[in-house]
Each structure stands twice: as C-alpha cells, then as structure tokens.
PDB file of N, CA and C in Angstrom:
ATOM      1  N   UNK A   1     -24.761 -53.143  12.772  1.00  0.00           N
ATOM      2  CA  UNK A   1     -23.603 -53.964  13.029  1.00  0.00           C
ATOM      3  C   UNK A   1     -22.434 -53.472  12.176  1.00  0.00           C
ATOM      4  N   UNK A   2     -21.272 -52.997  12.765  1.00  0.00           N
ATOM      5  CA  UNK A   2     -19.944 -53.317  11.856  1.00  0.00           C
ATOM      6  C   UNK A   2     -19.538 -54.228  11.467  1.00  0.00           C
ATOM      7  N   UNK A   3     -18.498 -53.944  10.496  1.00  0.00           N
ATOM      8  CA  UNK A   3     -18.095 -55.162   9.865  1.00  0.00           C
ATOM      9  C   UNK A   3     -16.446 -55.614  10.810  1.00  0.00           C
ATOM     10  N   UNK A   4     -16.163 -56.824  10.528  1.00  0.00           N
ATOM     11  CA  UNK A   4     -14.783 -57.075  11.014  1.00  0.00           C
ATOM     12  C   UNK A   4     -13.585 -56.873   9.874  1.00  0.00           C
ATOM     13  N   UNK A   5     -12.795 -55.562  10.470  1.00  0.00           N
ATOM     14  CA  UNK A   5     -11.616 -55.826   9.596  1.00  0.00           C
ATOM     15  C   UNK A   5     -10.727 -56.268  10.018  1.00  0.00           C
ATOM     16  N   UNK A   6     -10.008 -57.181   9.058  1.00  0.00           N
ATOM     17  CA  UNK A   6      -8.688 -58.137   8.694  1.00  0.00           C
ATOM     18  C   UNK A   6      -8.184 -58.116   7.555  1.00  0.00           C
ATOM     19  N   UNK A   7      -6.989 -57.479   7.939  1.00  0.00           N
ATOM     20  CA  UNK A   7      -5.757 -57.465   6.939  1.00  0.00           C
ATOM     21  C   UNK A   7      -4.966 -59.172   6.857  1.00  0.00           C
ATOM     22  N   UNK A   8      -4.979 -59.555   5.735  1.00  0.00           N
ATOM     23  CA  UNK A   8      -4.571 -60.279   5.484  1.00  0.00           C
ATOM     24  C   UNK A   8      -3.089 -60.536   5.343  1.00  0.00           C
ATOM     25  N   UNK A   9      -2.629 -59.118   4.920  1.00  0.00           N
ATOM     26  CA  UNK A   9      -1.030 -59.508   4.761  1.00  0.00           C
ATOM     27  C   UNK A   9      -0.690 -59.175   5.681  1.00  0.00           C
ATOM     28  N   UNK A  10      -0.961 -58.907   6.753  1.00  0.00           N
ATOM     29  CA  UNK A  10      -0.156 -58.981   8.335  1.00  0.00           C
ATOM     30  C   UNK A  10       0.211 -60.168   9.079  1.00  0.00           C
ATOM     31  N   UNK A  11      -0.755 -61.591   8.590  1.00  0.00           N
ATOM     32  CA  UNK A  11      -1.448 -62.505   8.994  1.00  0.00           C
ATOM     33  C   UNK A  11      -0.228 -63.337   9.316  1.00  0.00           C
ATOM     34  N   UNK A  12       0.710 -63.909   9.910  1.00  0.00           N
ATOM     35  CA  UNK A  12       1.632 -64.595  10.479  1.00  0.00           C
ATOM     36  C   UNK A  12       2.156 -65.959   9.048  1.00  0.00           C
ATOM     37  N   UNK A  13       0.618 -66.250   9.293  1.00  0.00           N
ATOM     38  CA  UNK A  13       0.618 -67.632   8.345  1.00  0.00           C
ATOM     39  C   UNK A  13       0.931 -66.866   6.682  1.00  0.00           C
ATOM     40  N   UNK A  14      -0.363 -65.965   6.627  1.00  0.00           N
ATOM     41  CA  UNK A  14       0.031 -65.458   5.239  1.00  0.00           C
ATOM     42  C   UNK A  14       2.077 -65.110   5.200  1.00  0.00           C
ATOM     43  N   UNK A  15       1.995 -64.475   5.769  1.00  0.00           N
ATOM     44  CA  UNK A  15       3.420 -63.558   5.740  1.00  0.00           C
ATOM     45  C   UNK A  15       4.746 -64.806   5.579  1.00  0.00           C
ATOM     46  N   UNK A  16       4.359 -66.227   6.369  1.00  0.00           N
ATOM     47  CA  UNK A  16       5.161 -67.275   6.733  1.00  0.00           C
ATOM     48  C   UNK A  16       5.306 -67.891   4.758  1.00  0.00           C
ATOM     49  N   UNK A  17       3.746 -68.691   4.138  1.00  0.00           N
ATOM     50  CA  UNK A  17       3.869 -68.627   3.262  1.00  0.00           C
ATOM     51  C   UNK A  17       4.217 -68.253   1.817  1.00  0.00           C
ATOM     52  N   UNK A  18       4.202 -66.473   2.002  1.00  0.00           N
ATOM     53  CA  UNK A  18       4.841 -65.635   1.024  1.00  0.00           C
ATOM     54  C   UNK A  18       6.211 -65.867   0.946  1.00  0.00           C
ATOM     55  N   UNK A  19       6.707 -65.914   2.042  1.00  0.00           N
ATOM     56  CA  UNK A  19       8.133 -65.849   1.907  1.00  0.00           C
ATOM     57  C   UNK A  19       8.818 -67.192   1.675  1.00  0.00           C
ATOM     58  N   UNK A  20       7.613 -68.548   1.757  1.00  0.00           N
ATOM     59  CA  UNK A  20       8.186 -69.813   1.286  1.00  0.00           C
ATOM     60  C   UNK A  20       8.261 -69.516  -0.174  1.00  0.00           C
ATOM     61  N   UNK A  21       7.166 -69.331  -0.921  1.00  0.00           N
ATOM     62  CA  UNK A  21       7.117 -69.096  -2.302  1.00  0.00           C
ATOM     63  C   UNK A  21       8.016 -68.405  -2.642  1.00  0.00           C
ATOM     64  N   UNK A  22       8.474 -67.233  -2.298  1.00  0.00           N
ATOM     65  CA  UNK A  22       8.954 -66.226  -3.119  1.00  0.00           C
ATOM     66  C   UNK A  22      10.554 -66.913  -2.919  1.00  0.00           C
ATOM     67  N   UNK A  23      11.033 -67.718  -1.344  1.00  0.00           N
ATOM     68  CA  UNK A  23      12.310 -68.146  -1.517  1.00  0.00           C
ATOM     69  C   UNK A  23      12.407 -69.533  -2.688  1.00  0.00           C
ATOM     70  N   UNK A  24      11.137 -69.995  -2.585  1.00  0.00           N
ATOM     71  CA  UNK A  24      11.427 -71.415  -3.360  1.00  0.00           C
ATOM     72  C   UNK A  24      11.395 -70.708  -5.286  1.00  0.00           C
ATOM     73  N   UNK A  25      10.641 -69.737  -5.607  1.00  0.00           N
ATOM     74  CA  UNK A  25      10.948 -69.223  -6.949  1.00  0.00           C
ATOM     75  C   UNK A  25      12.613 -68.485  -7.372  1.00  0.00           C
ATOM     76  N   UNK A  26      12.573 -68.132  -6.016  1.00  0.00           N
ATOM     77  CA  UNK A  26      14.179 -67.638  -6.206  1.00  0.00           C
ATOM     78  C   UNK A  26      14.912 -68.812  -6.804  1.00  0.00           C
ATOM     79  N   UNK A  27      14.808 -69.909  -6.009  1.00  0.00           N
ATOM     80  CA  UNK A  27      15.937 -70.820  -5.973  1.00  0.00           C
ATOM     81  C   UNK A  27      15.449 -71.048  -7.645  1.00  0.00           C
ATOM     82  N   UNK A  28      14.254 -72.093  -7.624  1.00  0.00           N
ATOM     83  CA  UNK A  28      13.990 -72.601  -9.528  1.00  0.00           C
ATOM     84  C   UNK A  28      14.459 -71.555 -10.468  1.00  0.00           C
ATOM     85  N   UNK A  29      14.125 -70.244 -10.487  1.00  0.00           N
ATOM     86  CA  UNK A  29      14.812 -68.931 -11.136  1.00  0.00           C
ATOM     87  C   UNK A  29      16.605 -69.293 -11.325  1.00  0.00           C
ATOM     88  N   UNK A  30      16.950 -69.576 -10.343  1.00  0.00           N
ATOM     89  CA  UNK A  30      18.761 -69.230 -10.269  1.00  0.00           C
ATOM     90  C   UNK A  30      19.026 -71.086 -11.054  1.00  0.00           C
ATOM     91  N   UNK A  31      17.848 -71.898 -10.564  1.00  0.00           N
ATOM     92  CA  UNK A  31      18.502 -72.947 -11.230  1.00  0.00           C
ATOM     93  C   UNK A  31      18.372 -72.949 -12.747  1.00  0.00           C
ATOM     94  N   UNK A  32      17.168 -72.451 -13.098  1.00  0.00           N
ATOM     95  CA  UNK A  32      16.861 -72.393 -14.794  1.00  0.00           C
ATOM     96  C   UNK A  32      18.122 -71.856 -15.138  1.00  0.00           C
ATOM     97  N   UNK A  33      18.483 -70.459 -14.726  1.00  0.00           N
ATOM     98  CA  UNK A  33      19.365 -69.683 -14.999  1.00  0.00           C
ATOM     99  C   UNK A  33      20.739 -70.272 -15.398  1.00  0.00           C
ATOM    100  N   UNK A  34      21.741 -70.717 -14.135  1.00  0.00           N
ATOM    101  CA  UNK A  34      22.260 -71.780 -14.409  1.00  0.00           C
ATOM    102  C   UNK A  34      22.562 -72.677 -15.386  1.00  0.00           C
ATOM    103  N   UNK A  35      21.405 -73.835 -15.722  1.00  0.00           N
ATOM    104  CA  UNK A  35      21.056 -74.633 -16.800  1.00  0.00           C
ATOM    105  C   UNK A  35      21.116 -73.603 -18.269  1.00  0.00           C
ATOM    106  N   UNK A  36      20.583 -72.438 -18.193  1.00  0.00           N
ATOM    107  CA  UNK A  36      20.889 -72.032 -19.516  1.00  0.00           C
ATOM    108  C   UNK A  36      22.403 -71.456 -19.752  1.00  0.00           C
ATOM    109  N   UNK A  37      22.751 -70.797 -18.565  1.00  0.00           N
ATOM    110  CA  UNK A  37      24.407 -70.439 -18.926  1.00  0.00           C
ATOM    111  C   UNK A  37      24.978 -71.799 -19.513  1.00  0.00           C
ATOM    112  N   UNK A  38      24.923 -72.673 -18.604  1.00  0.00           N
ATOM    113  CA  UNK A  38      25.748 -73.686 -19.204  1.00  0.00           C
ATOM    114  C   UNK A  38      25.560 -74.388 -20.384  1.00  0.00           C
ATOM    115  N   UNK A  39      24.065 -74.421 -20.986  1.00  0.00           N
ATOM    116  CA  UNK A  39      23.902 -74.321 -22.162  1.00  0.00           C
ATOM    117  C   UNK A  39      24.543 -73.643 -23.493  1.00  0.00           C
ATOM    118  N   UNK A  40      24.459 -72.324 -22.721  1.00  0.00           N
ATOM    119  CA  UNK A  40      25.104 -71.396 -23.591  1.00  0.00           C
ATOM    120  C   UNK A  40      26.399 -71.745 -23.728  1.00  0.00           C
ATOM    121  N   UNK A  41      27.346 -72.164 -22.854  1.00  0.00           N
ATOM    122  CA  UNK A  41      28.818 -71.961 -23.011  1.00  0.00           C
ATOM    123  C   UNK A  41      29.349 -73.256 -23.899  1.00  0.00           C
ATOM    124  N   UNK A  42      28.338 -74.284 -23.419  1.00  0.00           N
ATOM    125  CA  UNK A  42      28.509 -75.778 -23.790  1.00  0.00           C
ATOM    126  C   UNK A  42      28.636 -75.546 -25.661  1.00  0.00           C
ATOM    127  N   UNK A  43      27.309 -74.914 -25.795  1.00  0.00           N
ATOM    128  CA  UNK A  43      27.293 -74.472 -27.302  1.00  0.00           C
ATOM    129  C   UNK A  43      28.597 -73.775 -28.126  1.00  0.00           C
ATOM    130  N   UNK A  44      28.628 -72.555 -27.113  1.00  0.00           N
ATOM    131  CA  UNK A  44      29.736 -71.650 -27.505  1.00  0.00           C
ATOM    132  C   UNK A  44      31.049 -72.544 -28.067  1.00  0.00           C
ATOM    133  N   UNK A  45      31.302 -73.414 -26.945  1.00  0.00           N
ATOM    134  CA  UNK A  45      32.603 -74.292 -26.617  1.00  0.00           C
ATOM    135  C   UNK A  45      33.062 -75.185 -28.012  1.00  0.00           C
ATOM    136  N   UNK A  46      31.355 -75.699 -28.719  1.00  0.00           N
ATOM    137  CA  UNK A  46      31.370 -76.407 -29.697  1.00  0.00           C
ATOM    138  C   UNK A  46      31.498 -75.849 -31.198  1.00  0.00           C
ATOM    139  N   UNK A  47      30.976 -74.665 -30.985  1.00  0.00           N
ATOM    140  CA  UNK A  47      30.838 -73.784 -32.472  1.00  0.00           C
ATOM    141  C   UNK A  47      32.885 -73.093 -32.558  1.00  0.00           C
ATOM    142  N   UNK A  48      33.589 -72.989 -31.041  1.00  0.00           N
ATOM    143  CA  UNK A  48      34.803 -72.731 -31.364  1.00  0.00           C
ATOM    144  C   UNK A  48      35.413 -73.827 -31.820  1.00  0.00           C
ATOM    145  N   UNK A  49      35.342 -75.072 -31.372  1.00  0.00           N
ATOM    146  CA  UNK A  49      35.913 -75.959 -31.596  1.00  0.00           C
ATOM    147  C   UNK A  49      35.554 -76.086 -33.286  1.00  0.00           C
ATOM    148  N   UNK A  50      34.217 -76.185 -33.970  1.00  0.00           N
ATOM    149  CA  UNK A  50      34.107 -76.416 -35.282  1.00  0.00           C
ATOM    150  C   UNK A  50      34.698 -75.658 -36.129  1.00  0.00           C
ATOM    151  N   UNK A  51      34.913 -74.338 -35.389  1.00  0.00           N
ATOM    152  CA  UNK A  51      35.790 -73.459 -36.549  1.00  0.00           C
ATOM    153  C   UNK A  51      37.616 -73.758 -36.249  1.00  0.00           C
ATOM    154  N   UNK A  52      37.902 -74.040 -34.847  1.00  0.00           N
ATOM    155  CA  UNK A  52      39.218 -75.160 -35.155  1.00  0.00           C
ATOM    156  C   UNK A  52      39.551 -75.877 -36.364  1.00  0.00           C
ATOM    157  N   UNK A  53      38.446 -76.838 -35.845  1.00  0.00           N
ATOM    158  CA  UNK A  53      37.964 -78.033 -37.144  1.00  0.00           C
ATOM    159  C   UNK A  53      38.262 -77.850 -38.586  1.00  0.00           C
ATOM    160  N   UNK A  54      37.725 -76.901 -38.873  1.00  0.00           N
ATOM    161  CA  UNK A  54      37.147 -76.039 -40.213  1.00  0.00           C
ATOM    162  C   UNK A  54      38.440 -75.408 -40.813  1.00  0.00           C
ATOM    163  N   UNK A  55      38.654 -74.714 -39.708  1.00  0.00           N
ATOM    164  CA  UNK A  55      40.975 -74.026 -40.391  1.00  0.00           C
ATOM    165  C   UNK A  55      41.911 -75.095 -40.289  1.00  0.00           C
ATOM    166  N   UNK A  56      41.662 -76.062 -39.679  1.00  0.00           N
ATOM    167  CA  UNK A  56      42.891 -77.247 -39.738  1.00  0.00           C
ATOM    168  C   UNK A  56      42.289 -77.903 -41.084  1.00  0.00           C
ATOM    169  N   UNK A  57      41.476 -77.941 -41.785  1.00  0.00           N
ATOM    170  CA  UNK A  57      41.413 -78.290 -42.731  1.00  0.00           C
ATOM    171  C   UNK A  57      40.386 -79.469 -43.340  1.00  0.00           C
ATOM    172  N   UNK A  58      39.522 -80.343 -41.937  1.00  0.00           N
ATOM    173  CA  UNK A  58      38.555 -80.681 -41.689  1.00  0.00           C
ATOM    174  C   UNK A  58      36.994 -80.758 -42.297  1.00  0.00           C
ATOM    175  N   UNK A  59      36.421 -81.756 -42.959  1.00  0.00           N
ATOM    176  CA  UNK A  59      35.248 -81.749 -43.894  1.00  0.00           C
ATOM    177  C   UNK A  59      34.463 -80.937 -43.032  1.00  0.00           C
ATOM    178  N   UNK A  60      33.411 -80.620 -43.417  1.00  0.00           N
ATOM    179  CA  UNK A  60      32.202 -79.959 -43.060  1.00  0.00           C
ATOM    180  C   UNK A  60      31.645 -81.486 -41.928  1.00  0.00           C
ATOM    181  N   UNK A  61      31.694 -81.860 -42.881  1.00  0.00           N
ATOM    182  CA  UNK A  61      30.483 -83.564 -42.365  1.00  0.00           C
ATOM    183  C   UNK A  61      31.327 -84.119 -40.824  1.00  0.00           C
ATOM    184  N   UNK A  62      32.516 -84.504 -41.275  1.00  0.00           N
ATOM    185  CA  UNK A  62      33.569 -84.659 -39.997  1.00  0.00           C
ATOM    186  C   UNK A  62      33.657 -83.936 -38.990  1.00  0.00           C
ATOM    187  N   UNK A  63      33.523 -82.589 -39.014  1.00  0.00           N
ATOM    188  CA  UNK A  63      33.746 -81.688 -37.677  1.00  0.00           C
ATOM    189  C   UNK A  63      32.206 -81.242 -37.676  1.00  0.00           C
ATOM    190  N   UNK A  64      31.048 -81.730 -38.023  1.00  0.00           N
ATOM    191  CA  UNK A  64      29.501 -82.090 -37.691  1.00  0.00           C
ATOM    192  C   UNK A  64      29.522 -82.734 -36.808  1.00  0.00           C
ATOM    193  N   UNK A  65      29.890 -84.159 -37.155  1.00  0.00           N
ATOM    194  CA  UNK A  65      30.002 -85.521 -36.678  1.00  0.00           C
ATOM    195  C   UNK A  65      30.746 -85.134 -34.886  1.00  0.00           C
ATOM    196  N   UNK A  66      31.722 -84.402 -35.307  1.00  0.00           N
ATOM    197  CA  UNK A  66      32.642 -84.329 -34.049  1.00  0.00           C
ATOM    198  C   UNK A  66      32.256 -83.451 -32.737  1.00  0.00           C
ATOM    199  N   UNK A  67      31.670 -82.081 -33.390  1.00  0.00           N
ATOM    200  CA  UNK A  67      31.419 -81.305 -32.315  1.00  0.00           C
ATOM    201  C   UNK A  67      29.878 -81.563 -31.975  1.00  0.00           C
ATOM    202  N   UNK A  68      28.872 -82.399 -33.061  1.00  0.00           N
ATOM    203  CA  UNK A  68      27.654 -82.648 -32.759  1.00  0.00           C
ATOM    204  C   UNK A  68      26.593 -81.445 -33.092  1.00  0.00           C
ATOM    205  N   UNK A  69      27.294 -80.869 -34.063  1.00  0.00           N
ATOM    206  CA  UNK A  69      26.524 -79.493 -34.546  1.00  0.00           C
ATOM    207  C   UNK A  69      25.648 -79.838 -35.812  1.00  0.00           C
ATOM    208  N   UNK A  70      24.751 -78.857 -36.326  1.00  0.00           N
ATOM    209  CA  UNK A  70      23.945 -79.477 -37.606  1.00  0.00           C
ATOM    210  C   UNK A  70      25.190 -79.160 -38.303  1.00  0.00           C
ATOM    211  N   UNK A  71      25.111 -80.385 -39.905  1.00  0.00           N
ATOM    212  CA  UNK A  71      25.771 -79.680 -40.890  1.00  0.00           C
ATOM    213  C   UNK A  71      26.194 -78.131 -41.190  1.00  0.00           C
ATOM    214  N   UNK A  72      24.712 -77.822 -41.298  1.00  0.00           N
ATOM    215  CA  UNK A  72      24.106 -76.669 -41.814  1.00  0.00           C
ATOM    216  C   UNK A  72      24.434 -75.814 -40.651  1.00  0.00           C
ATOM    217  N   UNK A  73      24.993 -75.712 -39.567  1.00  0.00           N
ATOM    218  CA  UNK A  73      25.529 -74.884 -38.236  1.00  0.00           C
ATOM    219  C   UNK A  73      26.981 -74.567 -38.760  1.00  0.00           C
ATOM    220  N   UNK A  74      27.435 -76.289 -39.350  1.00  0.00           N
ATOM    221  CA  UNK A  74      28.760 -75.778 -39.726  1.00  0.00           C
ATOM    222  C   UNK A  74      29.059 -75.289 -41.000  1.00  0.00           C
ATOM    223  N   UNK A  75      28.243 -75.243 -41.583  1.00  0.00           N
ATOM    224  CA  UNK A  75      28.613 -74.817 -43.280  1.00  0.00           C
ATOM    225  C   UNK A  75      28.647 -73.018 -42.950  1.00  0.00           C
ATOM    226  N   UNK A  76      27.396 -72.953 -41.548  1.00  0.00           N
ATOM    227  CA  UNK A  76      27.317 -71.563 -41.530  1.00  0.00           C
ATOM    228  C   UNK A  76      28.655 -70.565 -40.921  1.00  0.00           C
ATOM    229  N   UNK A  77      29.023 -71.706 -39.783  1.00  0.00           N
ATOM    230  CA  UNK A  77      30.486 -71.084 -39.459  1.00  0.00           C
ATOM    231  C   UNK A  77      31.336 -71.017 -40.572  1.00  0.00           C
ATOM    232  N   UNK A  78      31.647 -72.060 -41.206  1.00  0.00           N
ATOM    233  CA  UNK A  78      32.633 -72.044 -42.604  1.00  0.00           C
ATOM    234  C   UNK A  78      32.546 -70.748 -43.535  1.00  0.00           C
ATOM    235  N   UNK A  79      31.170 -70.197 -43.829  1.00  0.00           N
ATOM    236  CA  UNK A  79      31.093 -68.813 -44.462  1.00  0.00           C
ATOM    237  C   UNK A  79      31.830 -67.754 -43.915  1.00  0.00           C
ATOM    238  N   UNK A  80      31.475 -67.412 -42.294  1.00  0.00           N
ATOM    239  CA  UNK A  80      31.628 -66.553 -41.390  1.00  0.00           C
ATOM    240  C   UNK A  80      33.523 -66.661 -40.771  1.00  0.00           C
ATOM    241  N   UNK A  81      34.213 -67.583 -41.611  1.00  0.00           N
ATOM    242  CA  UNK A  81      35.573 -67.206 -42.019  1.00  0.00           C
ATOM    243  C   UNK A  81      36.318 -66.286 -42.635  1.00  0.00           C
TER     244      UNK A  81
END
C-alpha cells in the first residue's frame, strides 16, 4: 500500500488561517508600536519641560511635582545643564 500525500500548506483552510494570524499580529505589532512612540514622546515632552522648569529658576521638588517626573529624574536633568 502507498501512503497518501498531503501538503498541508496548500490547504485552502490552512492558507485562509495563516493569513488571519499573520494580519491580526500585524495589527497588535503596529498597535504596541504606537503605544510606545507615544510613550516615548509623552516622556520626552516632560523631561523638556523640566529643564524649562529648572532655567526659569524653579525647585527641583516643584518642577517634580509639575512635570510628574522622579525627583531624582530631575536632579539628573539639573546636572546635565
């Protein structure tokens, strides 16, 4: 007796499913992505603003308080003047 061959990745259904997955990882991929840019910039946005803060003449603790950064984030910008 031979055996029956079947390719699987030809398979309609297989081929239908691959391409659900691989479009639905695309999308979660571009959304993570996304979520971290804007992370990033959100941050960025705040560490410029603390060094604003920091040359107008502004406590350490006060432009903490304001931009929502650790102390210790802003003491580090304050060096890096």
């Amino acid at each position: 007796m031979g055996t029956i061959g079947y390719d699987i990745e030809k398979d309609d259904f297989y081929l239908q499913g691959l391409e659900k997955g691989l479009q639905k990882g695309l999308e979660e991929g571009l959304e993570k992505g996304e979520l971290r840019g804007l992370e990033k910039g959100e941050l960025k946005a705040r560490r410029e603003l603390a060094i604003s803060c920091l040359q107008d003449g502004l406590s350490v603790e006060k432009t903490a308080k304001l931009t929502k950064l650790s102390i210790e984030e802003v003491r580090k910008l304050g060096k890096e003047l």
